[in-house]
C-alpha atoms as a PDB file:
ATOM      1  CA  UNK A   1       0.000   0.000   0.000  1.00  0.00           C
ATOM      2  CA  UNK A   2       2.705   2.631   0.614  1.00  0.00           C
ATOM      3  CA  UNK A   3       4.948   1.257  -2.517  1.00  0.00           C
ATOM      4  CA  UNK A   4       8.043   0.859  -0.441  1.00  0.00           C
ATOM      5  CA  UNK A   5      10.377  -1.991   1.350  1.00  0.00           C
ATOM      6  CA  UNK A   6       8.494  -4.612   3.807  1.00  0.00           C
ATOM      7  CA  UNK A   7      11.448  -5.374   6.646  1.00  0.00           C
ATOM      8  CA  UNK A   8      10.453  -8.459   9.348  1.00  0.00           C
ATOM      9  CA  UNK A   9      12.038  -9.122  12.278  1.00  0.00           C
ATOM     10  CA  UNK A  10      10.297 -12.614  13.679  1.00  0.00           C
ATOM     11  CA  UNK A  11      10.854 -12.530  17.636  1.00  0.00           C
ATOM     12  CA  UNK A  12      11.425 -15.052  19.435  1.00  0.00           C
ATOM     13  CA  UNK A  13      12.628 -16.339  23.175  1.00  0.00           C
ATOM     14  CA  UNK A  14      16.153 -15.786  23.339  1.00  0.00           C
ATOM     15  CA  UNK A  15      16.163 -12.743  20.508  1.00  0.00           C
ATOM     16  CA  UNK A  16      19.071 -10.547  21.366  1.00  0.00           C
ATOM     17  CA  UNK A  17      20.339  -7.069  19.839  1.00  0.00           C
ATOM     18  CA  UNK A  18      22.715  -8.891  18.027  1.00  0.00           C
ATOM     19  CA  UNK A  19      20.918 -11.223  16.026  1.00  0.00           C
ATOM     20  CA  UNK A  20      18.413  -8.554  15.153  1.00  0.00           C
ATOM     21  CA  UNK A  21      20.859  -5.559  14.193  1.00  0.00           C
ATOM     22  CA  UNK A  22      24.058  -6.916  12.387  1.00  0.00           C
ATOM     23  CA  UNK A  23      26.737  -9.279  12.097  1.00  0.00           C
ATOM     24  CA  UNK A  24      30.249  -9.679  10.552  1.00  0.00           C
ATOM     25  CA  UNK A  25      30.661 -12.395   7.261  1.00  0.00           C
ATOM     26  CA  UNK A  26      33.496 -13.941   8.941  1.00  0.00           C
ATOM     27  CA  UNK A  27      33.534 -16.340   6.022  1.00  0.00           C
ATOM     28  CA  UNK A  28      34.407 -13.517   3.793  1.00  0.00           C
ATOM     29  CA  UNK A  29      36.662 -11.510   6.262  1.00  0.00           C
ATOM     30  CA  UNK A  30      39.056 -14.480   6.450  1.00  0.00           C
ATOM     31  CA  UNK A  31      38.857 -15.034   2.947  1.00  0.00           C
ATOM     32  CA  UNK A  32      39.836 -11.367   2.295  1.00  0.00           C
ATOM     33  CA  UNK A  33      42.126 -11.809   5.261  1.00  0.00           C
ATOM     34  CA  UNK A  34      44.026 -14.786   3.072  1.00  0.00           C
ATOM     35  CA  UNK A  35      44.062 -12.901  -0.285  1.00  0.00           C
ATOM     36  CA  UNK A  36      45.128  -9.886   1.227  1.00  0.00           C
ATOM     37  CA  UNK A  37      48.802 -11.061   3.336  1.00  0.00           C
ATOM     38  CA  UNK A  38      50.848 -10.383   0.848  1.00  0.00           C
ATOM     39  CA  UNK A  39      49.427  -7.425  -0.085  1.00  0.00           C
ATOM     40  CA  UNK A  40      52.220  -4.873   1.511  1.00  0.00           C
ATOM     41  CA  UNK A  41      49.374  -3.065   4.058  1.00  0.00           C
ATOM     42  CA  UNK A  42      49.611  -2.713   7.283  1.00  0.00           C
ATOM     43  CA  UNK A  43      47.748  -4.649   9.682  1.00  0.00           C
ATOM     44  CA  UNK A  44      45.643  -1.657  10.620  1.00  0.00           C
ATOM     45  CA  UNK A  45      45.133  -1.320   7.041  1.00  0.00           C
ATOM     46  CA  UNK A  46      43.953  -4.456   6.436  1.00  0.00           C
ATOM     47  CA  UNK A  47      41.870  -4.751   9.654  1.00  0.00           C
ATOM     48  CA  UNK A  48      40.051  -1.307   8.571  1.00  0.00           C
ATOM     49  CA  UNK A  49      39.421  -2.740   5.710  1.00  0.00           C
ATOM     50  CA  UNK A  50      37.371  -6.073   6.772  1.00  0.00           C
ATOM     51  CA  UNK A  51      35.319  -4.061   9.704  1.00  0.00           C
ATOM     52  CA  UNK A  52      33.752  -2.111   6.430  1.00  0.00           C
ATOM     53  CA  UNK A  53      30.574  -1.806   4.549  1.00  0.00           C
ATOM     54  CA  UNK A  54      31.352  -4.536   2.353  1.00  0.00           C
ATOM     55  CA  UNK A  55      32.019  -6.844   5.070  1.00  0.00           C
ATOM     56  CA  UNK A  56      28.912  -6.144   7.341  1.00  0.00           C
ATOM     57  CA  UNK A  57      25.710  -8.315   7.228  1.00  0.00           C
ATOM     58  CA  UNK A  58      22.431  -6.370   7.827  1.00  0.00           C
ATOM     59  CA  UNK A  59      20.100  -7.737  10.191  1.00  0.00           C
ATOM     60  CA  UNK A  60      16.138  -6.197   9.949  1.00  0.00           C
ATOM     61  CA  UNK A  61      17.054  -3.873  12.592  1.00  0.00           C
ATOM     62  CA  UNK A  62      19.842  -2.272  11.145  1.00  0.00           C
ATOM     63  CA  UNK A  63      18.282  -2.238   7.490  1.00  0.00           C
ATOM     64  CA  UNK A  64      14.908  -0.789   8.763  1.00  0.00           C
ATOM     65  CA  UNK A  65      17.534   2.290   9.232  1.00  0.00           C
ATOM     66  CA  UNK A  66      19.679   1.624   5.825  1.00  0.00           C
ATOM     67  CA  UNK A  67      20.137   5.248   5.020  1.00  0.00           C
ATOM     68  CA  UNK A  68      20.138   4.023   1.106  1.00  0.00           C
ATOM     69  CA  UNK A  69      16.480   3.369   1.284  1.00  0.00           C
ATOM     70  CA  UNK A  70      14.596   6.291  -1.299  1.00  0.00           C
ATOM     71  CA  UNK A  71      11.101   5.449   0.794  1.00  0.00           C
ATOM     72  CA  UNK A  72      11.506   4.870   4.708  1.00  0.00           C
ATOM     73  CA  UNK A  73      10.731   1.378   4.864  1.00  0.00           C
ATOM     74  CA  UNK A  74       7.883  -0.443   6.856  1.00  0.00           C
ATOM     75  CA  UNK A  75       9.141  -2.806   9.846  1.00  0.00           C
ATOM     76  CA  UNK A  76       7.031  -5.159  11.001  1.00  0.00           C
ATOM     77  CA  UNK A  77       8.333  -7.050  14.250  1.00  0.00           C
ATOM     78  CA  UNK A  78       6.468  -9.764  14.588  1.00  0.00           C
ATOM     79  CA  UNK A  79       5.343 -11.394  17.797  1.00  0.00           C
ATOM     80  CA  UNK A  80       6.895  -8.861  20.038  1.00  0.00           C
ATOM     81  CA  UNK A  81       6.014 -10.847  22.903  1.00  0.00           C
ATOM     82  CA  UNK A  82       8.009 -13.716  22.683  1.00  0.00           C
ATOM     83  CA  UNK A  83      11.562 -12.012  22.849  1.00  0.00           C
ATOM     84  CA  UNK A  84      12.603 -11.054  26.531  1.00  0.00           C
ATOM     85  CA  UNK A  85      11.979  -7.534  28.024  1.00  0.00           C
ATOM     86  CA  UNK A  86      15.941  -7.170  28.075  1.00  0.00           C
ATOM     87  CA  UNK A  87      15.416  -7.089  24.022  1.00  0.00           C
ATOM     88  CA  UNK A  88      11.905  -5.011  23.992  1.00  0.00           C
ATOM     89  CA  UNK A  89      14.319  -2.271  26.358  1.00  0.00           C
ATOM     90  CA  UNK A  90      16.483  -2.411  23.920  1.00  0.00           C
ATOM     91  CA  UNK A  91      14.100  -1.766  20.713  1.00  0.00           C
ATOM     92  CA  UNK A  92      12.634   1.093  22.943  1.00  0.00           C
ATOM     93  CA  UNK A  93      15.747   2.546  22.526  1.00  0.00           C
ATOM     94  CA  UNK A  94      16.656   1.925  19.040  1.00  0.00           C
ATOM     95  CA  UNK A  95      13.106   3.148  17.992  1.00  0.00           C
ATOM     96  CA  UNK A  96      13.257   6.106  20.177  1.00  0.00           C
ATOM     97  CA  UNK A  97      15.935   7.760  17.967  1.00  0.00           C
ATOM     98  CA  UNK A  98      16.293   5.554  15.158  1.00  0.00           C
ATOM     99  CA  UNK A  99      20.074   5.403  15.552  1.00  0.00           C
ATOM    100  CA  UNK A 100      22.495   2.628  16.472  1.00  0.00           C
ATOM    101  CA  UNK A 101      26.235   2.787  16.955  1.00  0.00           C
ATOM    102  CA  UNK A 102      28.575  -0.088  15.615  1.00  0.00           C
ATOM    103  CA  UNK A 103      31.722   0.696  17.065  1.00  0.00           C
ATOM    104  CA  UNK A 104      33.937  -0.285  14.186  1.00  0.00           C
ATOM    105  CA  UNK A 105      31.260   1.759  11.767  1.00  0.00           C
ATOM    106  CA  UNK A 106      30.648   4.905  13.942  1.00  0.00           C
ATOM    107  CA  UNK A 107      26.869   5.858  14.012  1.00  0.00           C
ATOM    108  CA  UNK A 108      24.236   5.001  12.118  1.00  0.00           C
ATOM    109  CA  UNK A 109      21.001   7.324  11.777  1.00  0.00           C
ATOM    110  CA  UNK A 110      17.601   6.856   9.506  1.00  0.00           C
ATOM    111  CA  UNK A 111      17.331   9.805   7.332  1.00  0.00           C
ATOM    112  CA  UNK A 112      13.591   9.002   7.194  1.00  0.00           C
ATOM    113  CA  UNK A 113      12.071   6.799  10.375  1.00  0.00           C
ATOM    114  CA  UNK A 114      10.527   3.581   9.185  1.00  0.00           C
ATOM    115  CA  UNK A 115       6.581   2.847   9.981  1.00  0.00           C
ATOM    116  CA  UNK A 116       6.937   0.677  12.747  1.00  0.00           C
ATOM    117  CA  UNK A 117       3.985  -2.088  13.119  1.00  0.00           C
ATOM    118  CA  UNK A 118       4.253  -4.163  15.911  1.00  0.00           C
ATOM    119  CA  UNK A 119       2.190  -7.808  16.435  1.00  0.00           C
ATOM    120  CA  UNK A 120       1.681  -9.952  19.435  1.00  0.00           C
ATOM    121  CA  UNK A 121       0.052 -12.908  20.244  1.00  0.00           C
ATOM    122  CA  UNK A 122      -0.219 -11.905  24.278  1.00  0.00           C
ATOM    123  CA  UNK A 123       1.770 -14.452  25.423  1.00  0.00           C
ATOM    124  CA  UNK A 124       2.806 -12.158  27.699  1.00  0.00           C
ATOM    125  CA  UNK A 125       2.178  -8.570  28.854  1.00  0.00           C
ATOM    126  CA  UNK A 126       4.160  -5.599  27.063  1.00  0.00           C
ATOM    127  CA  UNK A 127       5.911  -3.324  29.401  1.00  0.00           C
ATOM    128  CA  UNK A 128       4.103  -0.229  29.998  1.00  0.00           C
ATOM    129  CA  UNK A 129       6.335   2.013  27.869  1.00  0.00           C
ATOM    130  CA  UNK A 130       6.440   0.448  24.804  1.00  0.00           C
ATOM    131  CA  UNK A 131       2.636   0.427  25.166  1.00  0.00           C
ATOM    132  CA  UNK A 132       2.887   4.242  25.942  1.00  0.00           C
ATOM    133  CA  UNK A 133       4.460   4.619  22.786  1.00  0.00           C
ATOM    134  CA  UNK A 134       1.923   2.297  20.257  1.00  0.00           C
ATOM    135  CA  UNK A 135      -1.431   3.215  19.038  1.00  0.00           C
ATOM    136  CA  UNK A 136      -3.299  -0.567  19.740  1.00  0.00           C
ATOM    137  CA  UNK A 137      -5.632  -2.214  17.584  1.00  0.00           C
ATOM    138  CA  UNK A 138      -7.368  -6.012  19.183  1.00  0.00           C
ATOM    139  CA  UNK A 139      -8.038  -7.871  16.142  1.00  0.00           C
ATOM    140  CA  UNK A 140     -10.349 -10.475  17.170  1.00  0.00           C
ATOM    141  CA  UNK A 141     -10.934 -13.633  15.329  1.00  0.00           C
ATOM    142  CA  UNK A 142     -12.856 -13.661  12.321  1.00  0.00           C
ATOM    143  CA  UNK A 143     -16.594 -14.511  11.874  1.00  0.00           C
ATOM    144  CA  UNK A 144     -17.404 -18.153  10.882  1.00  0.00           C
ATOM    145  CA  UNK A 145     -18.976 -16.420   7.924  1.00  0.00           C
ATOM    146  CA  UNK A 146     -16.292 -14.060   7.380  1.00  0.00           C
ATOM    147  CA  UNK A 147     -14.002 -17.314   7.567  1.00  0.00           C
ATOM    148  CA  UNK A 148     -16.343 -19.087   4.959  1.00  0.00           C
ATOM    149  CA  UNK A 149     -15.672 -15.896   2.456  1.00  0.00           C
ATOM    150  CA  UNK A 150     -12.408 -15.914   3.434  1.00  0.00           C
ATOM    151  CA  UNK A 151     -11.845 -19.342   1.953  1.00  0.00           C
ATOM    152  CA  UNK A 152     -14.086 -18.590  -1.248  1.00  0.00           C
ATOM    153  CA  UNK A 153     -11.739 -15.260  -1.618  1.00  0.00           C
ATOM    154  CA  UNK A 154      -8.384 -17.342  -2.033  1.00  0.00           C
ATOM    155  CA  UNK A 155     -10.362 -20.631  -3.489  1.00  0.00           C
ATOM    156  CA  UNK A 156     -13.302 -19.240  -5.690  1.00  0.00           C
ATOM    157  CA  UNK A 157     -14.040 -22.778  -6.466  1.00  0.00           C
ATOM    158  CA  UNK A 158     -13.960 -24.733  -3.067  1.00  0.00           C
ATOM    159  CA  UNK A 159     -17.426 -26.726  -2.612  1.00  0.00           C
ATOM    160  CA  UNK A 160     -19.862 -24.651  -0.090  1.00  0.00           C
ATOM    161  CA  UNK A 161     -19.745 -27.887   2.094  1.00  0.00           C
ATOM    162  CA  UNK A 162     -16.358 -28.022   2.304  1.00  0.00           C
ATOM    163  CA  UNK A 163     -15.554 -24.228   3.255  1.00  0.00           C
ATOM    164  CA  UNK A 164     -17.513 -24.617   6.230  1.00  0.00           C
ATOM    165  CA  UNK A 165     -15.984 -28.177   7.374  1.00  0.00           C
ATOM    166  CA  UNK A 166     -12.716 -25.995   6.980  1.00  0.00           C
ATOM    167  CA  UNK A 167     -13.869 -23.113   8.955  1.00  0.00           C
ATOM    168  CA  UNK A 168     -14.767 -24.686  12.113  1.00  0.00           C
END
């Protein structure tokens, strides 16, 4: 609907910062690392070079922020309320300026914030800021007749009998 990028971060128990922002290619660092020794640079040289851009592996977090994106982007982060409140602190943060620092990169700043949707399943209970800071929509369960045109929407030529078998 807003012609631009879809981003999803999928939470689960155990989701940390890491795993969500970035990581390095180590595969391709010590490949560069290899082709690189006899190269005549300098260690620092060489170490600059595989903490770079080219080298860095964009997790949703960090690309929800990609300041090469024309449109700001729409992340969705799914299921909020599986990963810990140690990692919902943490998105507070991240969402409240839309910034992150990777110490090797320097600082990292959306030009244009993302729209943020968040999902959960209420497994459990939100913390009261990150509530403070969403507008909340309860999307009940659908109809059993809003179920049966559900099914006839995506399968125009399922049976009647067997859309309603289906739907309860």
């Amino acid at each position: 609907m807003l012609d631009t990028k879809l981003i999803r971060l999928q939470c689960y128990e155990g989701l940390d910062s890491s795993s969500a922002l970035y990581e390095w290619n180590y595969p391709k660092q010590m490949l560069h690392i290899r082709l690189s020794e006899s190269s005549g640079q300098t260690l620092a040289e060489r170490e600059a070079e595989i903490f770079s851009e080219p080298f860095l592996l964009r997790r949703p977090l960090l690309e929800a922020i990609n300041p090469a994106h024309e449109k700001p982007p729409v992340l969705l982060i799914d299921e909020i309320d599986r990963a810990d409140e140690e990692f919902e602190a943490f998105l507070l943060e991240l969402l409240g300026e839309f910034q992150v620092t990777i110490p090797e990169l320097g600082t990292i700043q959306a030009p244009k914030r993302p729209y943020v949707i968040l999902t959960s399943n209420r497994i459990r209970e939100l913390s009261d800021a990150l509530r403070r800071r969403c507008l909340y929509l309860w999307q009940d369960y659908p109809s059993f007749d809003k179920e049966v045109a559900i099914l006839k929407l995506h399968q125009p030529n399922i049976e009647a009998e067997l859309a309603q078998r289906l739907s309860k």
